[in-house]
Protein backbone atom coordinates (compact mmCIF):
# COMPACT_ATOMS: atom_id res chain seq x y z
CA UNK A 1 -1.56 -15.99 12.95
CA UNK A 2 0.30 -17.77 15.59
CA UNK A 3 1.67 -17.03 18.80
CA UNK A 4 4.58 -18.45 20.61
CA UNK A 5 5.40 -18.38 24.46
CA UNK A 6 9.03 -19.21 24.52
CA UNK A 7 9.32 -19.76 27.96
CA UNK A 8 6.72 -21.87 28.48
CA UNK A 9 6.81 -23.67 25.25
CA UNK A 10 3.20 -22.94 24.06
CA UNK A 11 1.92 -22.12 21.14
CA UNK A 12 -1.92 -20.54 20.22
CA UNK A 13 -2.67 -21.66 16.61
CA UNK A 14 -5.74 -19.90 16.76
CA UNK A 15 -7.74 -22.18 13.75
CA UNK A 16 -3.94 -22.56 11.92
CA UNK A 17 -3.97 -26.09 13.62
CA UNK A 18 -7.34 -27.92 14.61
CA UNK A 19 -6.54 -31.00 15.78
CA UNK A 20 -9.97 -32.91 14.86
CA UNK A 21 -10.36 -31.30 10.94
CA UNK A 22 -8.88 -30.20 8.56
CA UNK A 23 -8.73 -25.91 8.54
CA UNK A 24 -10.28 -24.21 5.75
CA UNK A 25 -8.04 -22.65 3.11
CA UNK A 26 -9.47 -20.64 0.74
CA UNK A 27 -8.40 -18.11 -2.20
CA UNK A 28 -7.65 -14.42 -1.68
CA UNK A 29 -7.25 -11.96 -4.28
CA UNK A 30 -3.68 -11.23 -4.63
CA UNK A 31 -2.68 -14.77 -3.13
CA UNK A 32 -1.35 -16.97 -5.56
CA UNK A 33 -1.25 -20.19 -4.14
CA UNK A 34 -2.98 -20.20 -0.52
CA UNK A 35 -2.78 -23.86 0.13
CA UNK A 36 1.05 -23.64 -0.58
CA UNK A 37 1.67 -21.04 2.17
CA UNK A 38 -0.41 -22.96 4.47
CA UNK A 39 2.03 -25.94 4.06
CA UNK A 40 5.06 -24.09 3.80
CA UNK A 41 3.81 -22.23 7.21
CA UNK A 42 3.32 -25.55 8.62
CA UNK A 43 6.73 -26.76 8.17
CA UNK A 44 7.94 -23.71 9.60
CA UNK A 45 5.89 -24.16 12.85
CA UNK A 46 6.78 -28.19 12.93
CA UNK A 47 10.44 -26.61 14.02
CA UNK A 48 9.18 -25.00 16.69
CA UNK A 49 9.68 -26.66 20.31
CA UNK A 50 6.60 -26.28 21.62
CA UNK A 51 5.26 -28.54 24.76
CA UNK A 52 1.60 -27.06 24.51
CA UNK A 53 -0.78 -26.14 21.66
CA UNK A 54 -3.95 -23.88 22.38
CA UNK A 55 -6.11 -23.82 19.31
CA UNK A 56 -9.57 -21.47 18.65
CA UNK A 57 -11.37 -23.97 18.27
CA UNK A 58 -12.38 -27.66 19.29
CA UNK A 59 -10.33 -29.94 21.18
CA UNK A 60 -6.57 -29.74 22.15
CA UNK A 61 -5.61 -32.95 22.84
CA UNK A 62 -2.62 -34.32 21.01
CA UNK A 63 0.78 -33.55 19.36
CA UNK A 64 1.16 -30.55 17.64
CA UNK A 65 3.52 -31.96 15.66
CA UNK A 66 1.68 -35.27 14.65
CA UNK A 67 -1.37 -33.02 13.55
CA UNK A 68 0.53 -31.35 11.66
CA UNK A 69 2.49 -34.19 9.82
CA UNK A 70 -1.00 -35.21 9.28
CA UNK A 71 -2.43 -31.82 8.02
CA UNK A 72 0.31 -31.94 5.71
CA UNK A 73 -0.10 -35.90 3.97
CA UNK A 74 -3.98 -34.32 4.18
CA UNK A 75 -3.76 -31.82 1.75
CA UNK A 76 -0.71 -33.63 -0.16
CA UNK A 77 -3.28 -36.72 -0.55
CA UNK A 78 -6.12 -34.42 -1.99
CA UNK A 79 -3.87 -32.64 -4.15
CA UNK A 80 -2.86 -35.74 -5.70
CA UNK A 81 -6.35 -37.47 -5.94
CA UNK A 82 -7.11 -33.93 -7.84
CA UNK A 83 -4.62 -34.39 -10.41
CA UNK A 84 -5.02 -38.33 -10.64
CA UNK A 85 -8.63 -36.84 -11.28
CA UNK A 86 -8.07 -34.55 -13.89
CA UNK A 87 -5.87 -36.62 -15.54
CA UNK A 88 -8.55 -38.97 -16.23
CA UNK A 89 -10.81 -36.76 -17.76
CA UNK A 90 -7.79 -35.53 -20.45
């Protein structure tokens, strides 16, 4: 879950956005496709203005927005060495 402060333009990502790794995602029962939601959630917060970005853990130096272009080409880089992967072994 994230919070926004309007006003001030902050936002707490709690461990949504870590700035030095990568967050862990992990399967739920019931949740189709966790790793999808995460990216889909972190286009949603890229639109945000924010100025500020408190996270739960770590260090918070940096763009928000930067980490999370970079979260994203993350996981969209694994994904793609997965099925490159599999493929091979077809």
């Amino acid at each position: 879950m994230c919070l926004y402060e309007k006003d001030l333009r902050i936002l707490f990502s709690d461990d949504h956005i870590i700035f030095d790794i990568s967050p862990n995602i992990t399967s739920w029962i019931g949740v189709e496709n966790p790793l999808a939601m995460y990216l889909e959630s972190l286009n949603r917060i890229r639109l945000i203005d924010m100025e500020t970005t408190l996270q739960g853990h770590r260090t918070t130096v940096g763009s928000c927005h930067q980490r999370i272009d970079e979260l994203i080409m993350h996981h969209l880089s694994r994904l793609k060495f997965i099925t490159l992967s599999r493929n091979l072994r077809a």
